[in-house]
Protein backbone atom coordinates (compact mmCIF):
# COMPACT_ATOMS: atom_id res chain seq x y z
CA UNK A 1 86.92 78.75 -68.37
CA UNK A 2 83.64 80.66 -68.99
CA UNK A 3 82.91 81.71 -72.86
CA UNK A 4 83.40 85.12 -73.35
CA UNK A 5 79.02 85.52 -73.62
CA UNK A 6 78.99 84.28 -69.98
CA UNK A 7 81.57 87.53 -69.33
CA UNK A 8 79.65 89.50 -71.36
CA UNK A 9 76.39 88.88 -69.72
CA UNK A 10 78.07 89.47 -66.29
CA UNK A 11 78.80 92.51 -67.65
CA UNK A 12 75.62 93.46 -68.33
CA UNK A 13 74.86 92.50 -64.98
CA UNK A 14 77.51 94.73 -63.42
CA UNK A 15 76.43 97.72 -65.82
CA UNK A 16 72.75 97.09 -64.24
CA UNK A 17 73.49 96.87 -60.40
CA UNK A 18 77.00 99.38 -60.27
CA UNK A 19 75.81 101.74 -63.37
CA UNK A 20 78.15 103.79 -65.77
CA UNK A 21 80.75 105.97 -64.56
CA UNK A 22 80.40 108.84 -67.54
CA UNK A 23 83.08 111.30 -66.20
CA UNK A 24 86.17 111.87 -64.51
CA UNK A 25 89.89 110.52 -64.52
CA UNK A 26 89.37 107.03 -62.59
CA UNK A 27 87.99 103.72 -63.81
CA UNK A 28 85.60 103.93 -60.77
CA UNK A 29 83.69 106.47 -58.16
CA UNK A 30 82.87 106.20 -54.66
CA UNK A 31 78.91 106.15 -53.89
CA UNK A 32 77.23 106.67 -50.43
CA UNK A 33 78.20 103.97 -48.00
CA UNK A 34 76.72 100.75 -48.58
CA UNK A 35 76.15 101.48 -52.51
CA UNK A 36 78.53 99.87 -55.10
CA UNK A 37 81.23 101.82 -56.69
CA UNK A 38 79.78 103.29 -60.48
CA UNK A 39 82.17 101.62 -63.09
CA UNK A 40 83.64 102.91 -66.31
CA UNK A 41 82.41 100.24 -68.49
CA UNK A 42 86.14 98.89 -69.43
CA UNK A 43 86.09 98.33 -65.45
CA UNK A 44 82.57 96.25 -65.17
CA UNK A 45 84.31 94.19 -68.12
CA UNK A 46 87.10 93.82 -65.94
CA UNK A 47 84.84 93.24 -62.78
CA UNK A 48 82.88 90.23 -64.57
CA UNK A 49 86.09 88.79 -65.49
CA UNK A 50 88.19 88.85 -62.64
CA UNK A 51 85.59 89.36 -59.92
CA UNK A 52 87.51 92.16 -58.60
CA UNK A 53 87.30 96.10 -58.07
CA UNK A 54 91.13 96.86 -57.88
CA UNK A 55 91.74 99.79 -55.42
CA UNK A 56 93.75 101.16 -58.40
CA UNK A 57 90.34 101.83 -60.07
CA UNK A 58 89.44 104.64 -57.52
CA UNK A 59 92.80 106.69 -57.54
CA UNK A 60 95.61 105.31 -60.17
CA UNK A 61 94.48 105.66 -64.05
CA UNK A 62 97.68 104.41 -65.09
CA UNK A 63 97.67 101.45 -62.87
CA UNK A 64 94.07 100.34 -63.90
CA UNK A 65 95.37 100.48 -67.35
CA UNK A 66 97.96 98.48 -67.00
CA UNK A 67 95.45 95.98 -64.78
CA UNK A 68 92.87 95.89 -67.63
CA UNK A 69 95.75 95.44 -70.17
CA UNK A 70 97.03 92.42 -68.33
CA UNK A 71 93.67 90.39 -68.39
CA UNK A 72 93.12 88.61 -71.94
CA UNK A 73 89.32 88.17 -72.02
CA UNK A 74 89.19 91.61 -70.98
CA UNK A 75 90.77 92.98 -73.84
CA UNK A 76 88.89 90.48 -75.78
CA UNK A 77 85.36 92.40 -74.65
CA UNK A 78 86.55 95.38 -75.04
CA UNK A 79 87.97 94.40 -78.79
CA UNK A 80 84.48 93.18 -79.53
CA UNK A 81 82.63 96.26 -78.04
CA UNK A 82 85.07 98.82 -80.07
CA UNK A 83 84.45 97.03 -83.29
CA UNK A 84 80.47 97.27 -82.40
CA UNK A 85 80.47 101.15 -81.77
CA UNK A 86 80.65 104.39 -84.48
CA UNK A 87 84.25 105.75 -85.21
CA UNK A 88 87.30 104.16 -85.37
CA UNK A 89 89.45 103.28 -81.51
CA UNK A 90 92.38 106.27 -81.98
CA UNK A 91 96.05 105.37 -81.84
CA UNK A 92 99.16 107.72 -80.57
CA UNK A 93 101.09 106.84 -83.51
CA UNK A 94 99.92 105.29 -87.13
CA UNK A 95 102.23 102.09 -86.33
CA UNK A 96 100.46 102.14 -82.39
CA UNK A 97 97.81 99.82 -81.27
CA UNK A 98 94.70 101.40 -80.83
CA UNK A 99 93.26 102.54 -77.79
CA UNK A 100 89.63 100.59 -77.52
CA UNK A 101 89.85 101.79 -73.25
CA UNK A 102 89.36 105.26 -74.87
CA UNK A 103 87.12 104.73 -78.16
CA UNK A 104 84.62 102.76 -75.44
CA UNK A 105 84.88 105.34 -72.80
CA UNK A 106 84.26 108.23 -75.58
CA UNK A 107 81.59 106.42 -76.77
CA UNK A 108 79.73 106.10 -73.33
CA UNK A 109 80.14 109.90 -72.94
CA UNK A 110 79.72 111.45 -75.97
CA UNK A 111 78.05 108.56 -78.48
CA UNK A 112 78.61 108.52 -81.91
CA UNK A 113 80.12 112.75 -82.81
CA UNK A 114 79.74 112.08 -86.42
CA UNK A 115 75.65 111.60 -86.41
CA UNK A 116 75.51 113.54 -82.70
CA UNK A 117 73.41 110.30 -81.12
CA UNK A 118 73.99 111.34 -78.05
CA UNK A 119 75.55 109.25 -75.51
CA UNK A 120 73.97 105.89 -75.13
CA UNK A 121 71.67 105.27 -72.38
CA UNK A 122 72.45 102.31 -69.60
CA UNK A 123 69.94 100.30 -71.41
CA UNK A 124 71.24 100.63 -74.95
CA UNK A 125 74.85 99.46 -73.03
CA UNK A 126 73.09 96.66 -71.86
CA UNK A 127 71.52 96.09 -74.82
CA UNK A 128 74.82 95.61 -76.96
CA UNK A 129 76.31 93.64 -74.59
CA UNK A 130 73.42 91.47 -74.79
CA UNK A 131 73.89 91.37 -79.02
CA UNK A 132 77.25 90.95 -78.71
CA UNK A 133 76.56 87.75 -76.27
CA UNK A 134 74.19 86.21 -78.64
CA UNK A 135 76.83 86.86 -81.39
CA UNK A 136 79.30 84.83 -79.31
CA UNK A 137 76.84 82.28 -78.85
CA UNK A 138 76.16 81.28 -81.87
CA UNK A 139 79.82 81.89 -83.85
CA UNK A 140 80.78 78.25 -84.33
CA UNK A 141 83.58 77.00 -82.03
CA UNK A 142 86.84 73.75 -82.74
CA UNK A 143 85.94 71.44 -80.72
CA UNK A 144 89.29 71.68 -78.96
CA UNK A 145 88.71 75.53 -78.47
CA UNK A 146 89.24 76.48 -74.85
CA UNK A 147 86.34 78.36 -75.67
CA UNK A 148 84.01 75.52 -76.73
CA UNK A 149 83.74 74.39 -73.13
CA UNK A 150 80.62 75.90 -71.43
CA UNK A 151 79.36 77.21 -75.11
CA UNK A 152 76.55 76.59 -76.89
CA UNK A 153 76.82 74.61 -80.04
């Protein structure tokens, strides 16, 4: 099993090549033929993870949800990218988990509202991924992690 920096820089990969999807209701848009899909980022987690686009990406928000919820290491990322960001990930309910899909995808669109940043450019995504990687990288690991295989030590 890959460490979660190996998903992380895939990600940043994905981010590079498919670009950030910065509007609309789907985890994904349709590009001219022949061009990649652009990716909400929680989806280019999910694509470096999985290796997969789901179809449910392009048409079925709940669905992707759902998808993205499933997939462990997913959440993981998207855990370690919501704790990395301004604000705090909002919750339905006081007693609800938050929802780090939304805090991530509010972030990528609107930035930080309380100092009005702006909305992060591609590179500065790339460039926390990349942080966050290195982070991984060097936070010590058991030695009968499931992580520590792959890792550097």
């Amino acid at each position: 099993m890959p460490s979660l920096s190996v998903f992380l820089r895939t990600t940043q990969h994905v981010v590079n090549l498919y670009g950030l999807l910065r509007k609309g209701d789907y985890f994904a848009e349709p590009r001219d033929e022949g061009r990649p899909p652009r990716l909400d980022l929680a989806a280019s987690v999910y694509l470096a993870v999985t290796g997969e686009i789901p179809a449910a990406f392009l048409h079925d928000p709940a669905e992707s949800l759902r998808l993205i919820h499933e997939q462990s290491d997913v959440m993981q990322i998207l855990a370690q990218l919501s704790a990395a960001i301004p604000g705090v990930p909002p919750a339905d309910r006081p007693d609800a988990e938050p929802d780090l899909v939304e805090h991530i995808a509010s972030w990528v669109v609107e930035g930080d509202t309380l100092t009005h940043s702006g909305a992060p450019s591609e590179s500065e995504v790339i460039g926390l991924l990349e942080r966050l990687a290195n982070q991984d990288l060097a936070r010590p690991r058991r030695q009968d992690s499931p992580m520590a295989v792959g890792s550097a030590r």
